[in-house]
Structures are given as C-alpha cells and as structure tokens.
C-alpha atoms as a PDB file:
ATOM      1  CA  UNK A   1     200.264  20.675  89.968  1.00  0.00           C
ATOM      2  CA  UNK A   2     203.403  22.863  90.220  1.00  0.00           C
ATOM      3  CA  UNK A   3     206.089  22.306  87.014  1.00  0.00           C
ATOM      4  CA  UNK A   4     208.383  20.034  88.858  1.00  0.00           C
ATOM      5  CA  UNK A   5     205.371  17.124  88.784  1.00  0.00           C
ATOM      6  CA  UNK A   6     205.263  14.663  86.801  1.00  0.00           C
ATOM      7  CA  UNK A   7     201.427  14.302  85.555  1.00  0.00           C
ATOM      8  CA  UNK A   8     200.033  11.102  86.702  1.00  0.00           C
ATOM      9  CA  UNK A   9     199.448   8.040  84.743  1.00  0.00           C
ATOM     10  CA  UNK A  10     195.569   8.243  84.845  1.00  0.00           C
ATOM     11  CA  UNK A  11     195.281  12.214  84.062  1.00  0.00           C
ATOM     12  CA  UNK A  12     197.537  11.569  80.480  1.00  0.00           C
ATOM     13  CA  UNK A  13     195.610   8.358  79.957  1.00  0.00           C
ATOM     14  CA  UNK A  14     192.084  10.466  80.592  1.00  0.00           C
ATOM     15  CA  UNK A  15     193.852  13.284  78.327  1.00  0.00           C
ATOM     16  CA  UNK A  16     194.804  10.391  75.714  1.00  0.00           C
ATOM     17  CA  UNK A  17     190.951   9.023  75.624  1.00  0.00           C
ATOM     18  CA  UNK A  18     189.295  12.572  74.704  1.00  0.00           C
ATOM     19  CA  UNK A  19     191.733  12.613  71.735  1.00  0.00           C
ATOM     20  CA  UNK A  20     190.757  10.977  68.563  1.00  0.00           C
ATOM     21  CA  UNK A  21     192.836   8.296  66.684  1.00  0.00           C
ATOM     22  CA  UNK A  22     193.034  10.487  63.830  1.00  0.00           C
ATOM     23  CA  UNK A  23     193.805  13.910  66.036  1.00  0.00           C
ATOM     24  CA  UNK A  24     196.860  11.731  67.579  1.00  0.00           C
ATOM     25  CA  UNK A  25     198.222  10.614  63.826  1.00  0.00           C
ATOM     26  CA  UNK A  26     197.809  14.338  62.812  1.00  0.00           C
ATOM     27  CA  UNK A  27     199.956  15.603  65.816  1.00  0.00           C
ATOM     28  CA  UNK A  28     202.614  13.274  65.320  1.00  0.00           C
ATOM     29  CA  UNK A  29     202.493  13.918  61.097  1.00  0.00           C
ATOM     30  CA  UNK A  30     202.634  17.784  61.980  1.00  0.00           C
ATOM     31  CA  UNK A  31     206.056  16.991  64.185  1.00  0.00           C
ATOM     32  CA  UNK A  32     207.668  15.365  61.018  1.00  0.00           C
ATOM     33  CA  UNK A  33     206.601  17.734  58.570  1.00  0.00           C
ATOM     34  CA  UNK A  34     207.864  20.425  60.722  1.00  0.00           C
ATOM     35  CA  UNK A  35     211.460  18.685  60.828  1.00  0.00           C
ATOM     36  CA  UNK A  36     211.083  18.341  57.212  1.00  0.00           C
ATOM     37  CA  UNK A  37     210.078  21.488  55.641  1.00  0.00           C
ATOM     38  CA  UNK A  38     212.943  22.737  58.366  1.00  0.00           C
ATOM     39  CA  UNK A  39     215.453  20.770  56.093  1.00  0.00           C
ATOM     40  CA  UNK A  40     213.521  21.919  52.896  1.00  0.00           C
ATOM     41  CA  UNK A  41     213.456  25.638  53.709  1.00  0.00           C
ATOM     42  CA  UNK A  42     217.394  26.670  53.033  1.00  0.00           C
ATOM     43  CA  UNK A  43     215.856  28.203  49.909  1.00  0.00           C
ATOM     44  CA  UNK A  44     218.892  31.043  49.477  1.00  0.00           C
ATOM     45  CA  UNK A  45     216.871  33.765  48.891  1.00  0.00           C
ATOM     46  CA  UNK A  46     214.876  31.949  46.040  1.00  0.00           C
ATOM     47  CA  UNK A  47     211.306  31.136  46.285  1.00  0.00           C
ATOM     48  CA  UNK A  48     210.318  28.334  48.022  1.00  0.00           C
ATOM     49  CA  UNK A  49     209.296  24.907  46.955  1.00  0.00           C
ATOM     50  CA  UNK A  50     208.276  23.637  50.480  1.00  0.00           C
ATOM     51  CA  UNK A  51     204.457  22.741  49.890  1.00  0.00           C
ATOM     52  CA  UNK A  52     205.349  21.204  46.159  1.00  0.00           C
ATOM     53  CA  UNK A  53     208.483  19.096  47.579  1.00  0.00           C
ATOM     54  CA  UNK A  54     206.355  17.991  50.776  1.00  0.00           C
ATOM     55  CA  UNK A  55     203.572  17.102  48.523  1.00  0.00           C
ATOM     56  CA  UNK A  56     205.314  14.775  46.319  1.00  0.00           C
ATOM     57  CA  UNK A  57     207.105  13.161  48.795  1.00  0.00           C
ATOM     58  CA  UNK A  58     203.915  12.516  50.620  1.00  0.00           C
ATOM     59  CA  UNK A  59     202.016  11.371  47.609  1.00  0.00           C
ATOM     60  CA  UNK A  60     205.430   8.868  46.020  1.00  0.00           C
ATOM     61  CA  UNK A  61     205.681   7.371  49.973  1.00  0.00           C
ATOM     62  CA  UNK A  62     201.477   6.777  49.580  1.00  0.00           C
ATOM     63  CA  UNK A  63     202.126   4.919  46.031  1.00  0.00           C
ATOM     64  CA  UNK A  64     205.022   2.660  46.962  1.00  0.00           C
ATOM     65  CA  UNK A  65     202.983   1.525  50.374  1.00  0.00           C
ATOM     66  CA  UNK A  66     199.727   0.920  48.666  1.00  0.00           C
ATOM     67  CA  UNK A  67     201.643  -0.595  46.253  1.00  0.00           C
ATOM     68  CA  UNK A  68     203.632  -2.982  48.741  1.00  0.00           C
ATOM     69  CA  UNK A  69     200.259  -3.828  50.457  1.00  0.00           C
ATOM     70  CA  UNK A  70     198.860  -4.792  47.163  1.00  0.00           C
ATOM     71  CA  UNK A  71     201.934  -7.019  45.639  1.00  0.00           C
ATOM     72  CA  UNK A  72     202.125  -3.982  42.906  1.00  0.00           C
ATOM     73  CA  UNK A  73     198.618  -4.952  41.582  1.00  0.00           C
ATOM     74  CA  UNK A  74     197.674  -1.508  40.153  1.00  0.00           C
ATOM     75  CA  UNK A  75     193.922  -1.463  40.293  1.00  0.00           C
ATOM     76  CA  UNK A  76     194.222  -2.845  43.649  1.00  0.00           C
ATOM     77  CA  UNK A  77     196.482   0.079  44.631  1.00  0.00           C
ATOM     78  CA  UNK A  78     194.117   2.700  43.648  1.00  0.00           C
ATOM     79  CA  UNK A  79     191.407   1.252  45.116  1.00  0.00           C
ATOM     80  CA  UNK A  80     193.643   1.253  48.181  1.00  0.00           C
ATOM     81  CA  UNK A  81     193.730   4.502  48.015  1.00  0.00           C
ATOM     82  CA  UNK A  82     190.531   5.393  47.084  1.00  0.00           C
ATOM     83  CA  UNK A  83     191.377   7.100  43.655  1.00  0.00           C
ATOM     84  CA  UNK A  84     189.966   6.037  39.998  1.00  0.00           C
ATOM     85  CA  UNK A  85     193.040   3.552  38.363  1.00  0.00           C
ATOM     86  CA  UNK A  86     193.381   5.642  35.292  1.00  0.00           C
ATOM     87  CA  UNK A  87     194.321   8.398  37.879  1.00  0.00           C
ATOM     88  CA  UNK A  88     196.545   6.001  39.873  1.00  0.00           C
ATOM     89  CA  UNK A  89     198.036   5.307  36.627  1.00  0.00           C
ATOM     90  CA  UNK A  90     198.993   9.236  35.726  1.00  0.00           C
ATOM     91  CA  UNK A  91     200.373   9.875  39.145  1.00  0.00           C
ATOM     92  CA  UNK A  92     202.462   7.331  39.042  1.00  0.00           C
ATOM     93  CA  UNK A  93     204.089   8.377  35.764  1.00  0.00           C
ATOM     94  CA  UNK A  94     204.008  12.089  37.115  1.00  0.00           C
ATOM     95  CA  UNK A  95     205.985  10.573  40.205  1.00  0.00           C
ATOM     96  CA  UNK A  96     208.826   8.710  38.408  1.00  0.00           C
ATOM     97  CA  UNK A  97     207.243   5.164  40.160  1.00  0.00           C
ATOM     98  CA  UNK A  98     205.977   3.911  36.642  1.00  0.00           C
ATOM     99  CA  UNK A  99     209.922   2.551  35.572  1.00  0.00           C
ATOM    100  CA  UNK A 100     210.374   1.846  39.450  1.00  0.00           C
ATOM    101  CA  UNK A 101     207.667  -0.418  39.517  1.00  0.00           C
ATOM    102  CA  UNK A 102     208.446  -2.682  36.034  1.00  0.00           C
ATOM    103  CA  UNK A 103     211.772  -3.759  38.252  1.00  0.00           C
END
C-alpha cells in the first residue's frame, strides 16, 4: 500500500479485533494525558509537579464518578471502586471532595 491509500475498511477493522478493549482505552488515556501534562509542564525552571497534579486529578475525577453512579452513597462508592470505605473515606478528605459532597 503506497502512503497516498487509504487502508481499507476490513484491514483497520482486522487491526481493531487483535486489540484489546482495555489496550484501546489505554491508547486513547495516553493521548489525553499527553495534552495534559503538556499544559502542566510550564514549570519555569522549578521542579515539576506533573505525576502529583496528574494523579490527583485522576483520582478526584474517579471519586466524583463513582460517587455520581452511586447517588453519593459512600460505602457504595468504594466498593465501586474496589477500595476498603475507611480508605474511600481518607481520600476523599485528602482530595477536598469531603465539603463538596455534604452540598
């Protein structure tokens, strides 16, 4: 296939098949974390806080969904989540959500 061809249909779809749900939502993750920590990076010479400020911004956007899913039940958040409540319940204070959430 020389450059100027568009790939067919059936070779992406065949391409598409040997990839795994999860490999797909990791590509398209990676994309947006790139644009981000692009945004993040204008450090000014000071060290920088990318992989702490992409962290909690990944971890407060995980809390407010499980916590939409679950009508802001707590224990059904965690469990969401997969994490012990009592943990649930320290992250959330760590990640300002705890005076967010009694709104």
């Amino acid at each position: 296939m020389s450059r100027t061809e568009k790939p067919s249909q059936s070779s992406l779809t065949e391409k598409d098949k040997n990839k795994t749900v999860s490999a797909i939502l990791e590509e398209i993750l990676e994309k947006k974390l790139e644009d981000i920590s692009t945004l993040l990076c204008s450090s000014g010479g000071k060290k920088s806080r990318v992989y702490e400020d992409v962290i909690y911004m990944v971890e407060r956007s995980l809390f407010k969904i499980a916590l939409k899913r679950c009508n802001h039940v707590k224990s059904a958040s965690a469990a969401y989540l997969g994490i012990n409540r009592n943990t649930f319940q320290k992250k959330m204070t760590k990640l300002e959500l705890d005076e967010e959430n009694d709104r």
